[in-house]
Protein backbone atom coordinates (compact mmCIF):
# COMPACT_ATOMS: atom_id res chain seq x y z
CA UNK A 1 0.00 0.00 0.00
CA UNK A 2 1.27 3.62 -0.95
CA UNK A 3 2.14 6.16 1.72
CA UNK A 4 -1.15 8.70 1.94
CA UNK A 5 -0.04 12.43 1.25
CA UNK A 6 0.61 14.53 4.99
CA UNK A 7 -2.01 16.93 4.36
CA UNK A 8 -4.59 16.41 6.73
CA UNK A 9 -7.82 14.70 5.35
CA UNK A 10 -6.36 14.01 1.71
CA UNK A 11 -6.39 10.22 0.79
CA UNK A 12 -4.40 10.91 -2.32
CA UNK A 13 -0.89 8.55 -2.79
CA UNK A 14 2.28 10.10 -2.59
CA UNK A 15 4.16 10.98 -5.60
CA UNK A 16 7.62 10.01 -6.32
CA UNK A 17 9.97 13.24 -7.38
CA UNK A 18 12.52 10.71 -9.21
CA UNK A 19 15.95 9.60 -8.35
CA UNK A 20 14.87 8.47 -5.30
CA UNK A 21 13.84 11.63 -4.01
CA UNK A 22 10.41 11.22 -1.79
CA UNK A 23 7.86 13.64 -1.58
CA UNK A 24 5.77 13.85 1.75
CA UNK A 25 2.61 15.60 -0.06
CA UNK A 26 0.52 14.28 -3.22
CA UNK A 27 1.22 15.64 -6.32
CA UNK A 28 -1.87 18.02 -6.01
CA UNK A 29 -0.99 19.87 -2.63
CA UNK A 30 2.96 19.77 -3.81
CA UNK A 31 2.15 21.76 -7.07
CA UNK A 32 -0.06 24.30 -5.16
CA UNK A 33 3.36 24.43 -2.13
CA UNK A 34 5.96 24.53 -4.81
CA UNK A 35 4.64 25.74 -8.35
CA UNK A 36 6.09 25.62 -11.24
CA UNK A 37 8.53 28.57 -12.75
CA UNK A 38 6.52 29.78 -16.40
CA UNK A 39 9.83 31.49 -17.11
CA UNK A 40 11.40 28.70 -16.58
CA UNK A 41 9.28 26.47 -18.17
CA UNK A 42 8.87 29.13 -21.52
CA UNK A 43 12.99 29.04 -21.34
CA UNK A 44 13.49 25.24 -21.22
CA UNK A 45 10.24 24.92 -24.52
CA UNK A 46 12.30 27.65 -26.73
CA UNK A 47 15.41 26.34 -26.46
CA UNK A 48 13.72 22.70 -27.23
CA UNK A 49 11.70 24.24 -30.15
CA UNK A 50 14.46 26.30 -31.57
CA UNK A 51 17.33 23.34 -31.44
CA UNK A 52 14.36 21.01 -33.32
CA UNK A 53 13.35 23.78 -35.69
CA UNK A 54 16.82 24.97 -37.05
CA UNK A 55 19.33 22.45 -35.52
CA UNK A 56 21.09 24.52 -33.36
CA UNK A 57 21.30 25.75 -30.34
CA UNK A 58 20.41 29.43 -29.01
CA UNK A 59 24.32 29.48 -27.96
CA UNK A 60 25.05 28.65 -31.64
CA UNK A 61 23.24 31.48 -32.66
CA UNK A 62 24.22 34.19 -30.81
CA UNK A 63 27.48 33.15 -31.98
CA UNK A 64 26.53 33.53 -35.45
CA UNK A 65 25.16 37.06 -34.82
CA UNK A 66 28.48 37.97 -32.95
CA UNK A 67 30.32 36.30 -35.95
CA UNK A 68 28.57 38.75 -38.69
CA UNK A 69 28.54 41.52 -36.81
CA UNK A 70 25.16 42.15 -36.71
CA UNK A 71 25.46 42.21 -40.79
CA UNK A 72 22.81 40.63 -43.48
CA UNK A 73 24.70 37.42 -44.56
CA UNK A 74 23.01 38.17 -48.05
CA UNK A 75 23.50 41.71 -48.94
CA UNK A 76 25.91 42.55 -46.22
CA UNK A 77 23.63 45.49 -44.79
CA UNK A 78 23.46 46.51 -41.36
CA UNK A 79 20.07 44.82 -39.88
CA UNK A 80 19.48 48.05 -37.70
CA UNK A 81 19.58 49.93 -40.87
CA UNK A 82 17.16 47.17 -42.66
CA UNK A 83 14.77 47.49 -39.71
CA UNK A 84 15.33 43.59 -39.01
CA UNK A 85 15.88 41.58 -35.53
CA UNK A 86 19.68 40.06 -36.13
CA UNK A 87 18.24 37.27 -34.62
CA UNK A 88 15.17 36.33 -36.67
CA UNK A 89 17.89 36.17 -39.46
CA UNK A 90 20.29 32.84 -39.56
């Protein structure tokens, strides 16, 4: 039988926080006591959706902007002057 969660009156089961970590609360009243970081989470999805997208990492490209000089790789412009994001353009 699992260990009931220590919040008085819940009959929820414990949850297990991995790597043999244990958690003393279900995974309802842990959530509400420790909630999750959005900017944290937002960080972790862009840097998964950008490296699946283009292939490369975010540290990658703000290489590749530091590499160009903040110059079009096309028509060798300077993306201030072209009203462009240097990092919208790879």
């Amino acid at each position: 039988m699992k260990k009931k969660c220590i919040i008085e009156g819940c009959d929820r089961p414990r949850k297990s926080a991995g790597l043999g970590k244990k958690r003393t609360r279900c995974n309802w009243h842990y959530i509400r006591k420790y909630p999750p970081n959005p900017n944290t989470l937002r960080e972790q999805t862009n840097r998964y959706k950008f490296k699946k997208k283009y292939g490369i990492t975010l540290k990658d490209r703000d290489m590749m902007i530091l590499a160009r000089k903040g110059r079009c790789d096309i028509c060798g412009e300077d993306t201030k002057q072209l009203g462009v994001d240097p990092k919208v353009i790879l």
